[in-house]
Protein backbone atom coordinates (compact mmCIF):
# COMPACT_ATOMS: atom_id res chain seq x y z
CA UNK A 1 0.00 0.00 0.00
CA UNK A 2 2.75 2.55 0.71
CA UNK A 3 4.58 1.57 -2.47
CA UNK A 4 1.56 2.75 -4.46
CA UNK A 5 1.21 5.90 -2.50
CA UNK A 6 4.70 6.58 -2.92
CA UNK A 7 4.54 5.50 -6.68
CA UNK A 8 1.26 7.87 -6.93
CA UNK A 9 3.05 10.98 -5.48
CA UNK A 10 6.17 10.32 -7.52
CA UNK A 11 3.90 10.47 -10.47
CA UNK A 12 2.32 13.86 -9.88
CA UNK A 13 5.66 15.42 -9.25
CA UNK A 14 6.85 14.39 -12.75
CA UNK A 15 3.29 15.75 -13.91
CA UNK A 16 4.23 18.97 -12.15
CA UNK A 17 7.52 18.70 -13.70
CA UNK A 18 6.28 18.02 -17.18
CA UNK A 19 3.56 21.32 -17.35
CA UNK A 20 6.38 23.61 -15.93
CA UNK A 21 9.03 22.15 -18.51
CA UNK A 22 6.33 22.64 -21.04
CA UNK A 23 5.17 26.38 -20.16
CA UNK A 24 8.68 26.95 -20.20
CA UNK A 25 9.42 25.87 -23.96
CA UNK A 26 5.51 27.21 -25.06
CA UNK A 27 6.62 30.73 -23.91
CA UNK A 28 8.98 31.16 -25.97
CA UNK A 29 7.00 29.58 -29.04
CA UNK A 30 5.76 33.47 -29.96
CA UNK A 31 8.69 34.78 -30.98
CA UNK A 32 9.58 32.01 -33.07
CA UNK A 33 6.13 32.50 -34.39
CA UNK A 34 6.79 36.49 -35.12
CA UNK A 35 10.29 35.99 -36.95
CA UNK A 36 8.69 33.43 -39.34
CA UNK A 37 5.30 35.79 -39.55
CA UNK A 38 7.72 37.93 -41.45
CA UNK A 39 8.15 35.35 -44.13
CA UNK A 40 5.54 32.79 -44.30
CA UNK A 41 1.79 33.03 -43.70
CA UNK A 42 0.04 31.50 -40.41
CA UNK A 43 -1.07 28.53 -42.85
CA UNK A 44 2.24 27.37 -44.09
CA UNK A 45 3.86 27.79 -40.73
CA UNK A 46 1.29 25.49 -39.31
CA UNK A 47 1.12 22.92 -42.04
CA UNK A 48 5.41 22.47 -41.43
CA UNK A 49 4.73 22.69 -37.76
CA UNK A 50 1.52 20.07 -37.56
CA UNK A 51 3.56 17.73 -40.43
CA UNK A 52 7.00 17.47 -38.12
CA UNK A 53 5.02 16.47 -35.22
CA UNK A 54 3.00 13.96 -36.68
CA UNK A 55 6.11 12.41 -38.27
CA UNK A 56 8.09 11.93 -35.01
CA UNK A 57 5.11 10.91 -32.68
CA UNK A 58 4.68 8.43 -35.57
CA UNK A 59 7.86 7.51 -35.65
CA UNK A 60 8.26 6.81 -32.02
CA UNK A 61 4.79 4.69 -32.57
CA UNK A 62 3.05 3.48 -35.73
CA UNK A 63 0.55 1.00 -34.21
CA UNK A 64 -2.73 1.98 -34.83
CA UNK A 65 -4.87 3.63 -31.76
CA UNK A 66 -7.72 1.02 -31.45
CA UNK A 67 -10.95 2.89 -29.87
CA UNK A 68 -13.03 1.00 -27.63
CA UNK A 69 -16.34 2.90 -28.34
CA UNK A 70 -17.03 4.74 -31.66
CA UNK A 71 -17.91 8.29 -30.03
CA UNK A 72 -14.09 8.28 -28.75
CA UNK A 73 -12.95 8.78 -32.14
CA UNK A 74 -15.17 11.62 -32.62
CA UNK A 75 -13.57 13.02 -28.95
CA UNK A 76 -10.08 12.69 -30.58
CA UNK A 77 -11.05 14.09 -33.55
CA UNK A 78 -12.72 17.12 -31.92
CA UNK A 79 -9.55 17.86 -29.57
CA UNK A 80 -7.23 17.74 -32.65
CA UNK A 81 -9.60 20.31 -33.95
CA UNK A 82 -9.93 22.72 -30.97
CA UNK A 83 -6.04 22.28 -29.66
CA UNK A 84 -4.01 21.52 -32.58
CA UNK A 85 -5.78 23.31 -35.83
CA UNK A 86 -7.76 26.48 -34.43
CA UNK A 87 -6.29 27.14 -31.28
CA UNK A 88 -2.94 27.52 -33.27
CA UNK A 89 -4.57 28.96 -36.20
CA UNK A 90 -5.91 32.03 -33.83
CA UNK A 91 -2.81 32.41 -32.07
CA UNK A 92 -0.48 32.88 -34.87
CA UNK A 93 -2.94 34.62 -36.83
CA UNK A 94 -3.31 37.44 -33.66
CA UNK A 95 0.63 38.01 -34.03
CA UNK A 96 -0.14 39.54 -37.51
CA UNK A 97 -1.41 41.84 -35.32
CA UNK A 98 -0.30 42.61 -32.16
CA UNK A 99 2.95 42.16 -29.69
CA UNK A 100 4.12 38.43 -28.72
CA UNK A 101 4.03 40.28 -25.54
CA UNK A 102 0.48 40.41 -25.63
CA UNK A 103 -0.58 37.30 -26.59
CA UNK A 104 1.88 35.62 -23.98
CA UNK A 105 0.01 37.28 -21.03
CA UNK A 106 -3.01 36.87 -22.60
CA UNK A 107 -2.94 33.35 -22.90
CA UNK A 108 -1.84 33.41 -19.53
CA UNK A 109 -5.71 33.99 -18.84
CA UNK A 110 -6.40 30.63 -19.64
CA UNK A 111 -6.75 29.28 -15.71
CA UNK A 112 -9.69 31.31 -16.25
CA UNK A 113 -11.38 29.85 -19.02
CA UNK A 114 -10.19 26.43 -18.01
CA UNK A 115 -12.22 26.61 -14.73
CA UNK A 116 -15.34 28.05 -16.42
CA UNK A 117 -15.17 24.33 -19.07
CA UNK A 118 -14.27 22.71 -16.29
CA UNK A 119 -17.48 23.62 -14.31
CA UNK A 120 -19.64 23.62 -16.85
CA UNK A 121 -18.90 19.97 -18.45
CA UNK A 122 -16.67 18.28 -15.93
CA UNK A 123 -18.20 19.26 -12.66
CA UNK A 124 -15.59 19.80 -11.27
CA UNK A 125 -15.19 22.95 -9.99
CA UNK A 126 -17.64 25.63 -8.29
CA UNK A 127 -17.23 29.68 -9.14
CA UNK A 128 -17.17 31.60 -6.42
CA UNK A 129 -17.02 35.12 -5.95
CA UNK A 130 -13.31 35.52 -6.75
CA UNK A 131 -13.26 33.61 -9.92
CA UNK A 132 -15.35 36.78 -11.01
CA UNK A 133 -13.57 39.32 -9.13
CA UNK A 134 -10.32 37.95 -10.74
CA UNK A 135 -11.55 37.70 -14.20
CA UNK A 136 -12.58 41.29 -14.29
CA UNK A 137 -9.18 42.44 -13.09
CA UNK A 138 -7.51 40.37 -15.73
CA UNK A 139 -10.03 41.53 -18.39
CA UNK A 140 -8.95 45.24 -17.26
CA UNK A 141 -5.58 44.39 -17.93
CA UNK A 142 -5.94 42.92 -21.26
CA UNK A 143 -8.10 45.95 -22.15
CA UNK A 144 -5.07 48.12 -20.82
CA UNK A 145 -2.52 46.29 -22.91
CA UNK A 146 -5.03 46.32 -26.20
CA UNK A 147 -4.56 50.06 -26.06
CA UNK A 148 -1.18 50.12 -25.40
CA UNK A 149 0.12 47.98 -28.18
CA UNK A 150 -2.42 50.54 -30.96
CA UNK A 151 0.29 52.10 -32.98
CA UNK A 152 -2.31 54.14 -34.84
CA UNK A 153 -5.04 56.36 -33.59
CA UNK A 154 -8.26 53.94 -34.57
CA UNK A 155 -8.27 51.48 -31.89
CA UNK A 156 -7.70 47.93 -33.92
CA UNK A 157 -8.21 44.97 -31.16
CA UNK A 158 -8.39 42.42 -33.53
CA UNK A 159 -4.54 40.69 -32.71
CA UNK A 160 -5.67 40.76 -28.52
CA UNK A 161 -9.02 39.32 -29.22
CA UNK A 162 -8.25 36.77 -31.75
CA UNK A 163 -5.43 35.81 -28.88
CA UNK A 164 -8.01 35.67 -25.95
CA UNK A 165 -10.49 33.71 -28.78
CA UNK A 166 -7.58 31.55 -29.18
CA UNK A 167 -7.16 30.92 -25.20
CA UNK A 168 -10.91 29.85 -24.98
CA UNK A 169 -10.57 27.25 -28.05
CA UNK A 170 -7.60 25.99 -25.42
CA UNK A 171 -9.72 25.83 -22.63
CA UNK A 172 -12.14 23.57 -24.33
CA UNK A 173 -9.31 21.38 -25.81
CA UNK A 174 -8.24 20.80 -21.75
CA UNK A 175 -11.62 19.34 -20.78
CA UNK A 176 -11.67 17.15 -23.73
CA UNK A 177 -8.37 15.83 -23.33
CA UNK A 178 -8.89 15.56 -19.55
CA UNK A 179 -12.49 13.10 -20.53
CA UNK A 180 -10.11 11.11 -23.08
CA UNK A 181 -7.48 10.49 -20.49
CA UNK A 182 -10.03 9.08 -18.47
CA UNK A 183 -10.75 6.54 -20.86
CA UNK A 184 -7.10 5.02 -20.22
CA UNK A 185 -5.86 4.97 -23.78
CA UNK A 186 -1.92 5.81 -24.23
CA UNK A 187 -1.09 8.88 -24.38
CA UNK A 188 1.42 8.33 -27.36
CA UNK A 189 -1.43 7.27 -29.60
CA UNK A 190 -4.28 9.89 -28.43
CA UNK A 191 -1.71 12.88 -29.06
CA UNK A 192 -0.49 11.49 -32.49
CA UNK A 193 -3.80 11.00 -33.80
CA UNK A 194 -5.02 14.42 -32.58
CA UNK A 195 -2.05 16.17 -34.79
CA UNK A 196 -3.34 14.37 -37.49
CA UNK A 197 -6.72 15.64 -37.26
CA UNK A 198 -5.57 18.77 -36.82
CA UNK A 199 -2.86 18.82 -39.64
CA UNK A 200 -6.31 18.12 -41.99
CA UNK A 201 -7.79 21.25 -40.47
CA UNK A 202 -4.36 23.18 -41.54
CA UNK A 203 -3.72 21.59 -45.07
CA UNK A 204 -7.39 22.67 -45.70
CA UNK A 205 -7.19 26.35 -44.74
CA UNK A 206 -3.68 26.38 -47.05
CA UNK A 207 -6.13 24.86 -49.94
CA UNK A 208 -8.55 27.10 -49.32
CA UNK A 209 -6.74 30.36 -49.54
CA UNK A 210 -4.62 28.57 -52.67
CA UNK A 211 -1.15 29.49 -50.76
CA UNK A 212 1.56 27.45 -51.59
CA UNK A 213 3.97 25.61 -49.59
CA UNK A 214 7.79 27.28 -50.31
CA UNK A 215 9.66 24.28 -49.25
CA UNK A 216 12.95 25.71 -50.74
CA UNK A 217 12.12 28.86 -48.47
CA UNK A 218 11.30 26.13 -45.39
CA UNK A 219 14.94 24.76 -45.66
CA UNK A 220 16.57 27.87 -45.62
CA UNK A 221 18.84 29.23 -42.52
CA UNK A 222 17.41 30.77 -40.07
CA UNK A 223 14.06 29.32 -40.88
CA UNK A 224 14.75 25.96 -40.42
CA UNK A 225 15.62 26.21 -36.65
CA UNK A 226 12.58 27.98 -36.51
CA UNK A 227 10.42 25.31 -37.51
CA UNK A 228 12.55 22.41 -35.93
CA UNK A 229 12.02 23.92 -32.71
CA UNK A 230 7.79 24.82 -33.36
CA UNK A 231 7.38 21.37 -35.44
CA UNK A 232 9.68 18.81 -32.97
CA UNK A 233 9.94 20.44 -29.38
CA UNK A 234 7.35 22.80 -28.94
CA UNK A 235 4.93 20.67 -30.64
CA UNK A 236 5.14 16.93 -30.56
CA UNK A 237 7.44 16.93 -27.55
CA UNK A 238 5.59 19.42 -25.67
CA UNK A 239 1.93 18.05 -26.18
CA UNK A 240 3.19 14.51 -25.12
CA UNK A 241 4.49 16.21 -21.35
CA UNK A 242 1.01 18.39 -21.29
CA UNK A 243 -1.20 15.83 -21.83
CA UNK A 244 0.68 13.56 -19.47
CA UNK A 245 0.47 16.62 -16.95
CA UNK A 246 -3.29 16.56 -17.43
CA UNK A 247 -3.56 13.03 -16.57
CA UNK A 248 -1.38 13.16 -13.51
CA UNK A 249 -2.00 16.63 -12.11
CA UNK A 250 -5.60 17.77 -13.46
CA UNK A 251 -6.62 20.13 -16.02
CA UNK A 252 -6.66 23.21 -13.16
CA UNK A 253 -3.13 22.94 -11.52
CA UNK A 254 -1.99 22.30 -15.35
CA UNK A 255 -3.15 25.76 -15.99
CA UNK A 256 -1.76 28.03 -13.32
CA UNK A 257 1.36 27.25 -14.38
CA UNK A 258 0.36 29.99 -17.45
CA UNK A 259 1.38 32.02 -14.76
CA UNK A 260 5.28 31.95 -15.68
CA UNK A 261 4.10 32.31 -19.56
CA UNK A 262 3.82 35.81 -20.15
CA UNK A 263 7.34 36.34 -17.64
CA UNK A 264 9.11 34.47 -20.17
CA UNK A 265 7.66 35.50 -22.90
CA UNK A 266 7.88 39.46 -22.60
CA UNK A 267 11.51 38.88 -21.35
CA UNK A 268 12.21 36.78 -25.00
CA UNK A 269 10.18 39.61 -27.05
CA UNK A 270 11.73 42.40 -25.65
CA UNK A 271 15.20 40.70 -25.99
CA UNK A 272 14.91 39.15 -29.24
CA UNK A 273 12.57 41.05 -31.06
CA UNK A 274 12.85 44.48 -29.45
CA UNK A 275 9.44 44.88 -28.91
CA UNK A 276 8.49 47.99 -26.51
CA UNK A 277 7.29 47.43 -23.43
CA UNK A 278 6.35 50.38 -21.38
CA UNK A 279 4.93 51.80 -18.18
CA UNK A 280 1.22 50.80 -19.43
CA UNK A 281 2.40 47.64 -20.20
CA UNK A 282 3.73 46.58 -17.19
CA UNK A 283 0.39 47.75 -15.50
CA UNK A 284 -1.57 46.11 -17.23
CA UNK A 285 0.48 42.41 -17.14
CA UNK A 286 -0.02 42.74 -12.99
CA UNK A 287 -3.38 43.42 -13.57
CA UNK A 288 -4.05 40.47 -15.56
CA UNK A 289 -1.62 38.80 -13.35
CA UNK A 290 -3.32 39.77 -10.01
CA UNK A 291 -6.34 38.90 -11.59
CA UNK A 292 -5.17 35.10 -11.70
CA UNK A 293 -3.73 34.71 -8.58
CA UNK A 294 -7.51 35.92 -7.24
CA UNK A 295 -8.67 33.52 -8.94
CA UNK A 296 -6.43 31.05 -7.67
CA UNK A 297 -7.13 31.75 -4.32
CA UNK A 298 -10.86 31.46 -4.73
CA UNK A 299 -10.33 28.16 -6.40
CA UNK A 300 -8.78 26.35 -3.53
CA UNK A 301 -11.70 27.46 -1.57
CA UNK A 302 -9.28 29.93 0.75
């Protein structure tokens, strides 16, 4: 009995381990995103990215993922949708428009969003007063940066809303991968056949718009480290240690490590890319930042 408790508690550490490693990585994803945003559209980024990941995570396994009801494929099928085609889709379309800055503390709000899916189809959480409290200080400070990173007199939202669109789509992908990991199947398999369902949502949006796919471009120094690092780390590396997270360590405590996102990423951005990041900006990042750890506090029932 105490070997499985100690076997149990070992697990959740490496699940602890394995979000942090992964927010970690995912932070920085952005500003690869916004160097290859110069070159390539959000389409052909995604069909390189999605394609790399699939190959490896069928590489390391090619056996077919056998489901044991017929609605499970559909649940697969639906989470490669949400997490792997449109969340992605949203988020790198939203850096056409705004800071990487932005979007990393905005999709920092996703704790949020998480715990509203989580309540409404998992039952698994209650909101109480603070959840609100919280998410209205964090919407403040979203609102805050919005206007901050307007170059031009009209006010153009349309980079921080896709992005907080884009953190919603995630929050829905959670639950679903959270009901799926209930249904015991490995993790390998689940995660390899949700990139393929979402590389079909990405190959279809590039067919769509009739862009074509420079592959002579894709090979190309500095590009190529670009999209090694989106297609083979940040993607099929980095969902296998998430979704493992969310099967140890639960779909909440997965999320508030977003918390360390947005650090990482503004530090990156203003590094790397030189993006600004003034007085306003720095208000409104605690803002959305003290609106999370509000919400935190209300969620553990303090």
């Amino acid at each position: 009995m105490q070997e499985e408790v100690v076997i149990v508690k070992k697990t959740r550490v490496l699940g602890h381990l394995a979000v942090l490693l992964t927010m970690s990585v995912w932070a920085t994803t952005y500003v690869s995103s916004k160097q290859l945003l110069a070159v390539f559209t959000p389409s052909q980024i995604l069909v390189v990215r999605s394609t790399l990941g699939l190959f490896v995570l069928t590489l390391i396994n090619h056996k077919p993922l056998v489901y044991a009801q017929r609605g499970d494929r559909l649940l697969v099928a639906l989470a490669g949708f949400c997490g792997i085609f449109l969340y992605y889709f949203l988020e790198n379309t939203a850096l056409l428009f705004t800071s990487a800055s932005n979007v990393g503390v905005i999709v920092a709000t996703a704790p949020f969003f998480t715990l509203l899916a989580s309540h409404l189809f998992l039952k698994e959480e209650k909101l109480r007063k603070n959840y609100f409290v919280g998410l209205a200080l964090s919407m403040s400070g979203i609102i805050l940066l919005t206007f901050t990173s307007t170059e031009e007199v009209a006010f153009n939202p349309k980079g921080d809303l896709l992005a907080l669109l884009a953190i919603m789509v995630w929050a829905l992908y959670t639950v679903l991968t959270r009901v799926i990991g209930r249904k015991g199947y490995p993790n390998l398999l689940v995660t390899r056949n949700m990139f393929f369902y979402g590389l079909i949502g990405h190959t279809l949006v590039l067919l769509i718009s009739r862009e074509a796919l420079p592959l002579a471009l894709v090979i190309q120094t500095p590009y190529l480290y670009h999209f090694l690092f989106l297609g083979l780390i940040a993607s099929a590396f980095c969902f296998l240690t998430w979704n493992f997270g969310l099967r140890t360590i639960g779909a909440i405590k997965s999320s508030f490590y977003l918390y360390l996102s947005p650090l990482i990423t503004i530090a990156v951005a203003v590094t790397l890319l030189s993006e600004p990041f003034g007085q306003l900006d720095a208000i409104g990042t605690a803002l959305t930042l003290s609106g999370l750890l509000i919400s935190e506090y209300k969620s553990r029932g303090v």
